[in-house]
N, C-alpha and C. Protein backbone atom coordinates (compact mmCIF):
# COMPACT_ATOMS: atom_id res chain seq x y z
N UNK A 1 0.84 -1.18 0.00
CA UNK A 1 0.00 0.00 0.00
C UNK A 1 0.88 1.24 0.00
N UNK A 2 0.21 2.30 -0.56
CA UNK A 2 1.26 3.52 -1.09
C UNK A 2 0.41 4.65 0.20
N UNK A 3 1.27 4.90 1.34
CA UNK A 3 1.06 6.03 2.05
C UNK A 3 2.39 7.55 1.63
N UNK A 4 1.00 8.52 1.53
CA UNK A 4 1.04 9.61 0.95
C UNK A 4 1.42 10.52 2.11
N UNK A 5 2.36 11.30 2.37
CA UNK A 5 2.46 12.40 3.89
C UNK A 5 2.79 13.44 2.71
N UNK A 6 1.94 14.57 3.30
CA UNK A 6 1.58 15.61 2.29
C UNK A 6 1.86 16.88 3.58
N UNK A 7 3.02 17.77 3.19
CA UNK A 7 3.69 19.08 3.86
C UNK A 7 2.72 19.90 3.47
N UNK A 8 1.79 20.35 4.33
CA UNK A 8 0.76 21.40 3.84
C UNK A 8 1.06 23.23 4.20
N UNK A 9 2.36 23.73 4.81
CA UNK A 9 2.97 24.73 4.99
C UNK A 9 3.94 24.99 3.80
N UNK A 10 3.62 25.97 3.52
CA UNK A 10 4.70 26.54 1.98
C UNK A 10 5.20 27.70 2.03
N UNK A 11 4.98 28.64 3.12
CA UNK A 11 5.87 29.52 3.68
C UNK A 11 7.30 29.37 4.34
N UNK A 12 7.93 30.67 3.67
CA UNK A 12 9.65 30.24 4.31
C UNK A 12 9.50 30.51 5.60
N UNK A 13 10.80 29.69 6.22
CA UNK A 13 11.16 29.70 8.04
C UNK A 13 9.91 28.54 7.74
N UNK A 14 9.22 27.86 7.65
CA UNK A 14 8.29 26.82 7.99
C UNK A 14 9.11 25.37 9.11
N UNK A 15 8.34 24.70 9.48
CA UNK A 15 9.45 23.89 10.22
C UNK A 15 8.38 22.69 9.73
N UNK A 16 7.52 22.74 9.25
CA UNK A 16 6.43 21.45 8.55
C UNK A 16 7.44 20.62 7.93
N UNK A 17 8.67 20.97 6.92
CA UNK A 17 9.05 20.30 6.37
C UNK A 17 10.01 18.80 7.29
N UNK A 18 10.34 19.66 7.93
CA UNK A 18 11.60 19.15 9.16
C UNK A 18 10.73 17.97 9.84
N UNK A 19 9.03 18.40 10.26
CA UNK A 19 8.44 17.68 10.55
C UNK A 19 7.93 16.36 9.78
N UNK A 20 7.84 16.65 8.57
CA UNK A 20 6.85 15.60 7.79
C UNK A 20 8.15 14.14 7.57
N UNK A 21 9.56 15.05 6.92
CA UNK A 21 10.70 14.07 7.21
C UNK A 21 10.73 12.97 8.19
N UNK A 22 10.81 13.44 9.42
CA UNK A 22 10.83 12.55 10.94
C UNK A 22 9.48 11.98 10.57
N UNK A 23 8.12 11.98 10.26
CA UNK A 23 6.77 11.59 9.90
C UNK A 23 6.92 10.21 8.81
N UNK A 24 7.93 10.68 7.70
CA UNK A 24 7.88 10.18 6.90
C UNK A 24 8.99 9.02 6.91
N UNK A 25 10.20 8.95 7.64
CA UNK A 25 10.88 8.25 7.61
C UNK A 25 10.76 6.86 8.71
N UNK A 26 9.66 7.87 9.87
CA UNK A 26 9.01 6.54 11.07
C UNK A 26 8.16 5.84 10.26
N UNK A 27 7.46 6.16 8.75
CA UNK A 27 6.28 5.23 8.27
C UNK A 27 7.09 4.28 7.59
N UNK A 28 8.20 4.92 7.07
CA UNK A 28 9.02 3.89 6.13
C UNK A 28 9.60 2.72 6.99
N UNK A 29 9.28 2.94 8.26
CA UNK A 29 9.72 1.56 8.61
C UNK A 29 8.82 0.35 9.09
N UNK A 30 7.19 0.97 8.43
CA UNK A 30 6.09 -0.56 8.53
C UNK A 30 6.59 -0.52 7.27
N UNK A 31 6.42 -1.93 6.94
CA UNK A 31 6.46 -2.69 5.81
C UNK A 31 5.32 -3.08 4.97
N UNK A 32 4.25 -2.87 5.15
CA UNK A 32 3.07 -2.48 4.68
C UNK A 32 2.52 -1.25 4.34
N UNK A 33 3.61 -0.29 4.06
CA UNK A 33 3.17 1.15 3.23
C UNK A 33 4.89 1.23 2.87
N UNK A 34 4.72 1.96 1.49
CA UNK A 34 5.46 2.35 0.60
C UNK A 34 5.10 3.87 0.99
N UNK A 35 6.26 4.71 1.67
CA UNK A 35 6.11 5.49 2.02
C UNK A 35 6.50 7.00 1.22
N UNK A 36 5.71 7.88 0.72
CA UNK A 36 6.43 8.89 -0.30
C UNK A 36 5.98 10.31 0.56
N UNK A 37 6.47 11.33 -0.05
CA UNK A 37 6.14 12.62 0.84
C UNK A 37 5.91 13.29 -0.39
N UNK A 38 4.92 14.51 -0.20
CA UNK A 38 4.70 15.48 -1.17
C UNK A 38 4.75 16.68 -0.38
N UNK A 39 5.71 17.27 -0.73
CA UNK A 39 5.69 19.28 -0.12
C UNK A 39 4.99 20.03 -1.02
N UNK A 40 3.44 20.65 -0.73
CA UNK A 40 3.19 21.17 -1.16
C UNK A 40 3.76 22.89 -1.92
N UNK A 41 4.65 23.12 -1.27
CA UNK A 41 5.66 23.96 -1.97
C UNK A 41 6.64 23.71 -2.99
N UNK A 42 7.09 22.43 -3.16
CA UNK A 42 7.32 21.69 -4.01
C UNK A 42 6.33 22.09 -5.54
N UNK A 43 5.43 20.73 -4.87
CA UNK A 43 4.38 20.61 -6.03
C UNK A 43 4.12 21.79 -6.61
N UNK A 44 3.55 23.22 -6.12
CA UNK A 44 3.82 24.40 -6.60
C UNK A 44 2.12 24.28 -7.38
N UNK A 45 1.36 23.97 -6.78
CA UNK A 45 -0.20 24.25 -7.78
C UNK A 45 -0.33 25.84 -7.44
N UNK A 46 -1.16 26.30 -8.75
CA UNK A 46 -1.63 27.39 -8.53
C UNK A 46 -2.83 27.60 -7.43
N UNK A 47 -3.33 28.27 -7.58
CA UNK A 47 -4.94 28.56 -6.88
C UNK A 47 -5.47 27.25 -7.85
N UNK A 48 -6.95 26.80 -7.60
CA UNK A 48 -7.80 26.16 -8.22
C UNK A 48 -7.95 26.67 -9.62
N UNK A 49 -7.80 26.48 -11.14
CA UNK A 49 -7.56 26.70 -12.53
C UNK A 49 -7.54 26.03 -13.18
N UNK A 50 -8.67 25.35 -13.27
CA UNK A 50 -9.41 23.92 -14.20
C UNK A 50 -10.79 24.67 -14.38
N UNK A 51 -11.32 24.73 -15.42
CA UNK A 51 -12.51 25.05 -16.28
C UNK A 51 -13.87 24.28 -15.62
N UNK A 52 -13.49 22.71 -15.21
CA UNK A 52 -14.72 21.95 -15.20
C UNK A 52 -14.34 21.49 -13.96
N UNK A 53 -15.47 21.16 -13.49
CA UNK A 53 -15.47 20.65 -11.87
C UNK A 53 -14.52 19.31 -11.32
N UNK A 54 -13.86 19.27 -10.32
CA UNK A 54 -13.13 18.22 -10.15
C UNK A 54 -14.01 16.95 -10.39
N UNK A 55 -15.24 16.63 -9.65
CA UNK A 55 -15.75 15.67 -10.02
C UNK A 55 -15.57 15.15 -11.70
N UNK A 56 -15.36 15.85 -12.84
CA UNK A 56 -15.82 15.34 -14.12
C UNK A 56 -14.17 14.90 -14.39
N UNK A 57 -13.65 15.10 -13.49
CA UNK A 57 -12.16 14.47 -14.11
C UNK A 57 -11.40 15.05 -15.47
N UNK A 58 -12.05 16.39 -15.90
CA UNK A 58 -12.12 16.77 -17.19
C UNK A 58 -10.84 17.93 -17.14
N UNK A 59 -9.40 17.70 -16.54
CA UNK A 59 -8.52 18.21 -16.21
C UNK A 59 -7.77 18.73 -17.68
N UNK A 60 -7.33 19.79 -17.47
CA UNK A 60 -6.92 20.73 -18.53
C UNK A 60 -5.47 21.17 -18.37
N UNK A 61 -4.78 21.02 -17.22
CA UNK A 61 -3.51 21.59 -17.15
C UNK A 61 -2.84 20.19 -16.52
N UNK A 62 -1.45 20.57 -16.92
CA UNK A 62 -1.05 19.38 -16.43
C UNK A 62 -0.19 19.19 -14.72
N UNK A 63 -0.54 20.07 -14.53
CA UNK A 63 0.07 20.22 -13.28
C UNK A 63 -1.22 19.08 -11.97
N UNK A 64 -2.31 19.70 -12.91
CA UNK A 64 -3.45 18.55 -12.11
C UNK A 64 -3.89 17.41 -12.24
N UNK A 65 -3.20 17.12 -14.02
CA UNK A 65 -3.39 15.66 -14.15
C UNK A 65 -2.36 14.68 -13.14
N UNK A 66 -1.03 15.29 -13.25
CA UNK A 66 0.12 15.03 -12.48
C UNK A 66 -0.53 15.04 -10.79
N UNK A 67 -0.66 15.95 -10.34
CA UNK A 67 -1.48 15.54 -8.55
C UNK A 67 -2.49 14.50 -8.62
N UNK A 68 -3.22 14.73 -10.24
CA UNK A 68 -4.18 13.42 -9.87
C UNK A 68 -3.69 11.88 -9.67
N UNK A 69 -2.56 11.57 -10.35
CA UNK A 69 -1.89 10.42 -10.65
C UNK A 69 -1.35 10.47 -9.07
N UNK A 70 -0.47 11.29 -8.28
CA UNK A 70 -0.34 11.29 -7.20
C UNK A 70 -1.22 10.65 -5.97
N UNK A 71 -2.40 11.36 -6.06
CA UNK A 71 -3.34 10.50 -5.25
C UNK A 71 -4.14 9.80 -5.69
N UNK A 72 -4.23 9.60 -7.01
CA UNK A 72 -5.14 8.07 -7.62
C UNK A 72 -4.05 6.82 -6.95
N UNK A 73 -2.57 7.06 -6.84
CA UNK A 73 -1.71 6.07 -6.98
C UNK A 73 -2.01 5.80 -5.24
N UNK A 74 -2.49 6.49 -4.64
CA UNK A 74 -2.43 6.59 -3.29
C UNK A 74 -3.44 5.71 -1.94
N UNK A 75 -2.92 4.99 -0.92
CA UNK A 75 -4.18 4.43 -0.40
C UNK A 75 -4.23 4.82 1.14
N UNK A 76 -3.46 6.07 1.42
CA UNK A 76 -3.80 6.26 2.47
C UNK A 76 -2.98 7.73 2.68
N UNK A 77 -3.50 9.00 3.48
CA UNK A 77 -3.04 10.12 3.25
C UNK A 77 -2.72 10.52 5.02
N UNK A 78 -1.20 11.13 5.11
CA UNK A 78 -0.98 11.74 6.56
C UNK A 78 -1.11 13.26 6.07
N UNK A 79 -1.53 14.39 6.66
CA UNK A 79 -1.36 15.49 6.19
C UNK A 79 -0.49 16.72 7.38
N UNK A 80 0.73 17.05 7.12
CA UNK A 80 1.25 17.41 7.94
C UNK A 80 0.97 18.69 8.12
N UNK A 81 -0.26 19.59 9.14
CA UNK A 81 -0.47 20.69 8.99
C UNK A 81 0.16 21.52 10.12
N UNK A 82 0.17 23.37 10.33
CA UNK A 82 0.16 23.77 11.43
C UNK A 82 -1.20 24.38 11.56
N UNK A 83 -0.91 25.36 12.46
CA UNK A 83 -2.25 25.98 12.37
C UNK A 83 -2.38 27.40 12.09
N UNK A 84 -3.15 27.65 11.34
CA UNK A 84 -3.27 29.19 11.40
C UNK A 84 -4.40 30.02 11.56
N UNK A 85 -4.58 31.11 12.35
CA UNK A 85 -5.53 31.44 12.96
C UNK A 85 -6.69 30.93 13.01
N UNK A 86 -6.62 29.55 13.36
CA UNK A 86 -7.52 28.33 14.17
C UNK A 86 -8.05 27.33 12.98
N UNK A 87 -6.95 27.53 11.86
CA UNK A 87 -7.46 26.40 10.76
C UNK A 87 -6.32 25.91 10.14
N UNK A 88 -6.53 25.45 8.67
CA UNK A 88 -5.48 24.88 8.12
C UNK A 88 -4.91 26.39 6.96
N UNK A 89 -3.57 25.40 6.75
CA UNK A 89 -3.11 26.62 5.93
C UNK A 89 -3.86 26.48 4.24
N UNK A 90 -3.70 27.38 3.43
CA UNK A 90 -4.76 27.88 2.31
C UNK A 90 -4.61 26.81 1.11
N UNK A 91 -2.97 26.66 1.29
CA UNK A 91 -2.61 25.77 -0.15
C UNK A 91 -3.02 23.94 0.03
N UNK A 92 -3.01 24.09 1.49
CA UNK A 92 -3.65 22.27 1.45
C UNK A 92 -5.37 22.50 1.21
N UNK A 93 -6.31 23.58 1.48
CA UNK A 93 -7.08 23.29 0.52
C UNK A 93 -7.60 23.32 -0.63
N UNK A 94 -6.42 23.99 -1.41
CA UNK A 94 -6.17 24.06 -2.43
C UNK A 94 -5.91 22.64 -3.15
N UNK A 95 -4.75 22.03 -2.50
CA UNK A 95 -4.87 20.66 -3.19
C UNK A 95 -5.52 20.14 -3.16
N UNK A 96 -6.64 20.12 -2.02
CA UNK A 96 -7.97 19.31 -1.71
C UNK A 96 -8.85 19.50 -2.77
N UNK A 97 -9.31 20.81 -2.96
CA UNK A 97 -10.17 20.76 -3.96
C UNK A 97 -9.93 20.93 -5.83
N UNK A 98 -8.96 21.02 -5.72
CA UNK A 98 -8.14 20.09 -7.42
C UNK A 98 -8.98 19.39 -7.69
N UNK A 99 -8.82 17.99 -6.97
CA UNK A 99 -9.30 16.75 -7.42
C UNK A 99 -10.48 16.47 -6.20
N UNK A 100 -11.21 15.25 -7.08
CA UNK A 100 -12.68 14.59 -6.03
C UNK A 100 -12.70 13.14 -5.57
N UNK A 101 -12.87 12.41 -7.02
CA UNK A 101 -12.85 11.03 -7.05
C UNK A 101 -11.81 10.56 -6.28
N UNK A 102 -10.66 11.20 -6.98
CA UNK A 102 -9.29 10.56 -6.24
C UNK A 102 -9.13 9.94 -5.04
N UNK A 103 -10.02 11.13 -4.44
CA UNK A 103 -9.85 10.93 -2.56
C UNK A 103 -10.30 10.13 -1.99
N UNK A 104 -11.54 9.67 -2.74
CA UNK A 104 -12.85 8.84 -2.16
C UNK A 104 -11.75 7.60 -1.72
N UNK A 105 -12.91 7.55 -0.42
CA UNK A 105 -12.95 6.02 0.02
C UNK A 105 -11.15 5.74 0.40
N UNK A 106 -10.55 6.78 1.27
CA UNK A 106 -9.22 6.51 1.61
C UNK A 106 -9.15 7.40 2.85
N UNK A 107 -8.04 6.95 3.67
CA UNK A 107 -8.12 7.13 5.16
C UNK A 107 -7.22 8.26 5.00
N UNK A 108 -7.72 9.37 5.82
CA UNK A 108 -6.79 10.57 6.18
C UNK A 108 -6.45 10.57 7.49
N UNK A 109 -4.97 10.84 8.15
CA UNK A 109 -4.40 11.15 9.36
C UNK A 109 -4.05 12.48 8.96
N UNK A 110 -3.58 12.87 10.67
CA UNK A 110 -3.10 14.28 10.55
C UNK A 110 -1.46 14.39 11.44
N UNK A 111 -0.80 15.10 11.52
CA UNK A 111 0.05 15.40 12.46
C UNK A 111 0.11 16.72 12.26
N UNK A 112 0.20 17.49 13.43
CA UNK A 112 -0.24 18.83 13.70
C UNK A 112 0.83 19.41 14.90
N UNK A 113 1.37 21.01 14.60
CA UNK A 113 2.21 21.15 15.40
C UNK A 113 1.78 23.23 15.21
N UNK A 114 2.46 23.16 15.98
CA UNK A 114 1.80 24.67 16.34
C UNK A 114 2.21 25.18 17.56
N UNK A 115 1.68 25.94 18.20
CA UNK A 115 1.93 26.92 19.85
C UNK A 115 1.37 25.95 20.71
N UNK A 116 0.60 26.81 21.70
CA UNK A 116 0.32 25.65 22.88
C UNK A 116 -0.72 24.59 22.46
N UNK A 117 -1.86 25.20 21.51
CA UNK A 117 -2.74 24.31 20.73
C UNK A 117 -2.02 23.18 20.14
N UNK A 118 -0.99 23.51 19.54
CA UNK A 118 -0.57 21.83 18.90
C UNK A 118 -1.16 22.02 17.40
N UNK A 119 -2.10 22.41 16.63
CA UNK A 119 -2.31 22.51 15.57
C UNK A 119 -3.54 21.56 15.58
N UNK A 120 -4.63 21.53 16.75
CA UNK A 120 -5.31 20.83 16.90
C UNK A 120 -6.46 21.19 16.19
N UNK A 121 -6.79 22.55 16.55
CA UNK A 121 -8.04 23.08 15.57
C UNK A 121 -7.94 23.29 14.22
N UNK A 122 -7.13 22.84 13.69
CA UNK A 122 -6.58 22.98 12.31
C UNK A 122 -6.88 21.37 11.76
N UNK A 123 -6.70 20.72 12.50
CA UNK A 123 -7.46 18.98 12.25
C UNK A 123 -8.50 18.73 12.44
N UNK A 124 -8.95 19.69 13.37
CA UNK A 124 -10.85 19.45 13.07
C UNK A 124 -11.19 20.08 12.20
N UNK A 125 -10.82 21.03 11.85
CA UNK A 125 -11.34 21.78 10.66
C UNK A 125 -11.40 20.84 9.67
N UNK A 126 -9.98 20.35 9.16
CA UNK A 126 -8.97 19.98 8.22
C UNK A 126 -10.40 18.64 7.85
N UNK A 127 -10.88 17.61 9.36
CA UNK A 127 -11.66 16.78 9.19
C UNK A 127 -12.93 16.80 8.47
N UNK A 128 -13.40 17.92 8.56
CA UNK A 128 -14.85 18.06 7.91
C UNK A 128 -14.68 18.45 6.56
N UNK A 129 -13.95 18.73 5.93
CA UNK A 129 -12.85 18.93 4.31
C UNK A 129 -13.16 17.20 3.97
N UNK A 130 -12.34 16.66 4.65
CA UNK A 130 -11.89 15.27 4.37
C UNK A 130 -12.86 14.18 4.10
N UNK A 131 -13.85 14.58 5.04
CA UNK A 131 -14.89 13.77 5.35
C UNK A 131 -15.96 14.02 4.26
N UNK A 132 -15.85 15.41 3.51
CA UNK A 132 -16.77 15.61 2.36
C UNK A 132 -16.09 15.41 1.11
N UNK A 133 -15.02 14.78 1.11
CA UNK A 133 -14.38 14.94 -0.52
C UNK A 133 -14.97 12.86 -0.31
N UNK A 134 -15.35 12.32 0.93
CA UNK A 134 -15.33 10.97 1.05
C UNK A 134 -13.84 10.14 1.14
N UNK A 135 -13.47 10.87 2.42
CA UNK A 135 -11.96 10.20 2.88
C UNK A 135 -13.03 10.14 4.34
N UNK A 136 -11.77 9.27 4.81
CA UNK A 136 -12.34 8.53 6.25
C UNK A 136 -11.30 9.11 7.25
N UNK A 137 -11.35 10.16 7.74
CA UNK A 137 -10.80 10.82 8.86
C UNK A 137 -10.41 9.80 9.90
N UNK A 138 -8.81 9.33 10.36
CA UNK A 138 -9.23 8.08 11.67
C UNK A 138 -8.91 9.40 12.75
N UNK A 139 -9.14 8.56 13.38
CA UNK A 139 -9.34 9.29 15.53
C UNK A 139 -7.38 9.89 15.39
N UNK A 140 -6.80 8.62 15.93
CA UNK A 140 -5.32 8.98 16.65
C UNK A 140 -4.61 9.82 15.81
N UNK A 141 -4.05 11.07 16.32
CA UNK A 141 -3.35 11.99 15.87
C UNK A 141 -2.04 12.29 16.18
N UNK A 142 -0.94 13.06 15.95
CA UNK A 142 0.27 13.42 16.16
C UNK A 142 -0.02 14.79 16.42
N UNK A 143 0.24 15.58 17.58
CA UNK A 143 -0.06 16.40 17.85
C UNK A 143 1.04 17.37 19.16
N UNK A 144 1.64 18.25 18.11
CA UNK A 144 3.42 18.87 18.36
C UNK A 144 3.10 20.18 19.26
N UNK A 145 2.83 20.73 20.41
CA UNK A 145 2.88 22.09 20.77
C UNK A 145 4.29 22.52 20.67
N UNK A 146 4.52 23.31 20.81
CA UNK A 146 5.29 24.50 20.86
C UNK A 146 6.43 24.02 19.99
N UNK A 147 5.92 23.62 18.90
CA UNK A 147 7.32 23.07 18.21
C UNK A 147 7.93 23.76 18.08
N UNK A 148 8.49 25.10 17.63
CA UNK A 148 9.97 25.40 17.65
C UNK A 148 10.82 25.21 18.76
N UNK A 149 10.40 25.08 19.65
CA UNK A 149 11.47 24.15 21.11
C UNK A 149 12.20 22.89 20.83
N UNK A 150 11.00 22.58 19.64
CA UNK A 150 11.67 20.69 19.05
C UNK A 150 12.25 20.57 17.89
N UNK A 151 12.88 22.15 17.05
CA UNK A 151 13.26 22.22 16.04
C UNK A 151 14.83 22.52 16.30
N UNK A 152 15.94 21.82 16.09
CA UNK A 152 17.24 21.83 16.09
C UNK A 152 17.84 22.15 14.94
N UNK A 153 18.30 23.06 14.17
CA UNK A 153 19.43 23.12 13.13
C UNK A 153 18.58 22.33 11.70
N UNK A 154 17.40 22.76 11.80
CA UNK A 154 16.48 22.35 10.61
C UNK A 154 16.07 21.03 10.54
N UNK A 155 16.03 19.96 12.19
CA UNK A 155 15.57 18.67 12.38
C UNK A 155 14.36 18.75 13.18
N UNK A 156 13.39 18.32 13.35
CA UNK A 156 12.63 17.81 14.38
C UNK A 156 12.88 17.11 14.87
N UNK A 157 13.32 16.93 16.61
CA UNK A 157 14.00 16.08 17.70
C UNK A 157 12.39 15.59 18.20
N UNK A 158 12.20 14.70 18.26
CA UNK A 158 10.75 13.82 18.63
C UNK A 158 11.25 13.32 20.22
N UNK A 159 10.05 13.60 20.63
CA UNK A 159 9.80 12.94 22.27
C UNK A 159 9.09 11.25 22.26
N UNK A 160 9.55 10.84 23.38
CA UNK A 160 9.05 9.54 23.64
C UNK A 160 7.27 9.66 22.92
N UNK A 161 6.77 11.08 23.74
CA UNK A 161 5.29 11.20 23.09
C UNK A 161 4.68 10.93 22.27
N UNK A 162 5.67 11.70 20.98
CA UNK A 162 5.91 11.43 19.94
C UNK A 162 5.89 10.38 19.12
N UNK A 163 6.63 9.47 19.53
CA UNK A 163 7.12 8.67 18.37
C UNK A 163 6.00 7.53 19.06
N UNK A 164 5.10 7.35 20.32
CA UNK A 164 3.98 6.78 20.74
C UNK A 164 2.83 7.41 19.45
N UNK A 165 2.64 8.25 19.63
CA UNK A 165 1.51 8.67 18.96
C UNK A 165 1.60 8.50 17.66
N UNK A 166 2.98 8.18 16.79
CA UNK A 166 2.85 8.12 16.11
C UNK A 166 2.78 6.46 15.22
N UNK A 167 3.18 5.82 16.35
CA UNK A 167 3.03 4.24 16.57
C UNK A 167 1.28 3.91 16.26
N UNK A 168 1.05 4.64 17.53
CA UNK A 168 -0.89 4.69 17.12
C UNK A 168 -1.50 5.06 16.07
N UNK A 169 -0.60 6.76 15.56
CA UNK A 169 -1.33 6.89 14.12
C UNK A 169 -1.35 5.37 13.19
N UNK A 170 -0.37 4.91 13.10
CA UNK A 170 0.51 3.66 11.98
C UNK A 170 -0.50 2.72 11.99
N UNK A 171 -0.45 2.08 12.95
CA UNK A 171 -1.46 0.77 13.65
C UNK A 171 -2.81 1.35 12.54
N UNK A 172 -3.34 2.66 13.09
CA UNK A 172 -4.76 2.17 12.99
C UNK A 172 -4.62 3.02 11.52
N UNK A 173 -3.63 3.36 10.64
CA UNK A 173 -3.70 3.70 9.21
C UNK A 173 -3.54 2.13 8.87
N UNK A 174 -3.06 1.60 8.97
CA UNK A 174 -2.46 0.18 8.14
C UNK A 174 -3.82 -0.71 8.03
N UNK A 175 -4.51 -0.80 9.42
CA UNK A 175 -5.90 -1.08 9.65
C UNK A 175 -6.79 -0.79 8.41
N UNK A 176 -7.10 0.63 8.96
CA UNK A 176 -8.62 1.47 7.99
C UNK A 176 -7.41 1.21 6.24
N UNK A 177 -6.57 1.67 6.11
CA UNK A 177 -6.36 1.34 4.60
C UNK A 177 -6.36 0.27 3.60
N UNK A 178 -6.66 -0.61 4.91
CA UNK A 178 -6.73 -1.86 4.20
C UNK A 178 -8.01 -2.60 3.78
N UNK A 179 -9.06 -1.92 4.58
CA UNK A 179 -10.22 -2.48 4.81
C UNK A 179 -10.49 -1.20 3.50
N UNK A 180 -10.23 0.10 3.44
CA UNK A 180 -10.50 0.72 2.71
C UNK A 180 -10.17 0.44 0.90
N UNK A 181 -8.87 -0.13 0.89
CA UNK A 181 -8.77 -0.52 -0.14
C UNK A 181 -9.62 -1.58 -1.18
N UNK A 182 -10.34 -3.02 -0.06
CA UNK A 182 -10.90 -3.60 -0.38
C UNK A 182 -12.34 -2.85 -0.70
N UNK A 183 -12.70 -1.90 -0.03
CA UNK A 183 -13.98 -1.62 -1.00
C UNK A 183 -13.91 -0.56 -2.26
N UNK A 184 -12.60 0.26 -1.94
CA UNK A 184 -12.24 0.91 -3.43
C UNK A 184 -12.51 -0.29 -4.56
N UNK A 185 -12.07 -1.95 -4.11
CA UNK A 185 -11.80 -2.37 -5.28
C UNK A 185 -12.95 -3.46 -5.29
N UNK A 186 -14.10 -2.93 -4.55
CA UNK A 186 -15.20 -3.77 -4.56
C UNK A 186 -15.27 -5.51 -4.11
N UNK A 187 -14.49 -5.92 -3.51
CA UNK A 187 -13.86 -7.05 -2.95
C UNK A 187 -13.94 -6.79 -1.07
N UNK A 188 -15.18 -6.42 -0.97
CA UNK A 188 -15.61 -6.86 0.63
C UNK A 188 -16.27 -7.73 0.46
């Protein structure tokens, strides 16, 4: 199974990236996800700039056929957000609403880092997004307060907390993506 961790901060000084790394390199070690990362600063989409509605799949630029192949190829999504004034940042819903089909019927996690909140209200938000494109939001989260305290020389240094919670995220992604996959492919 192909798990997707998607850097949803694209502003410079960001420390998302530093984070999604440490995110991305603890998944690479279940053996039941093929683990890839996408920085949305990277990827570089514009604003939303497709003619016809994501649902019709009727994609015109290629920058969105390319994200679509990204998460068509995909069976399970971490989204590494912070928070900003009590939500998510602009360009992850930007990628969200690109594409529709894609998403359906696949499990979204979050890991969230921020001030004393942790980037918590930015995952509930982030959930009711998720839950309407038809992704399956799970419960256990990764959830960072005051991260620049945990940012060293452009690393994220992880706490025992940490690397627990993120044990729990794993468990119950490997779970829901699997059960999820079987009804993507109509084989429940």
């Amino acid at each position: 199974m192909t798990l997707t961790t998607v850097v949803a901060s694209t502003r410079p000084g960001r420390v998302g990236r530093s984070v999604a790394d440490w995110f991305t390199a603890r998944a690479a070690r279940y053996e039941q996800f093929e683990s890839h990362l996408v920085d949305l600063r990277e990827l570089a989409l514009p604003f939303f700039d497709e003619p016809h509605p994501p649902a019709l799949q009727r994609y015109t630029r290629s920058h969105t056929r390319s994200w679509s192949r990204i998460v068509d190829a995909s069976d399970a999504f971490v989204f590494v957000t912070p928070e900003y004034n009590g939500g998510f940042p602009a360009p992850l819903k930007n990628a969200w609403d690109y594409l529709a089909v894609e998403w359906q019927h696949k499990p979204a996690a979050f890991v969230s880092y921020g001030g004393v909140s942790a980037g918590t209200r930015a995952v509930q938000m982030a959930k009711q997004v998720v839950a309407n494109l038809r992704m399956l939001p799970i419960g256990p989260t990764v959830s960072i307060p005051l991260v620049t305290e945990r940012v060293e020389d452009g690393a994220f240094r992880l706490g025992k907390i940490h690397e627990a919670a993120a044990e729990r995220l794993l468990d119950e992604l490997v779970r829901t993506a699997t059960v999820m996959r079987r009804l993507r492919s109509g084989t429940y």
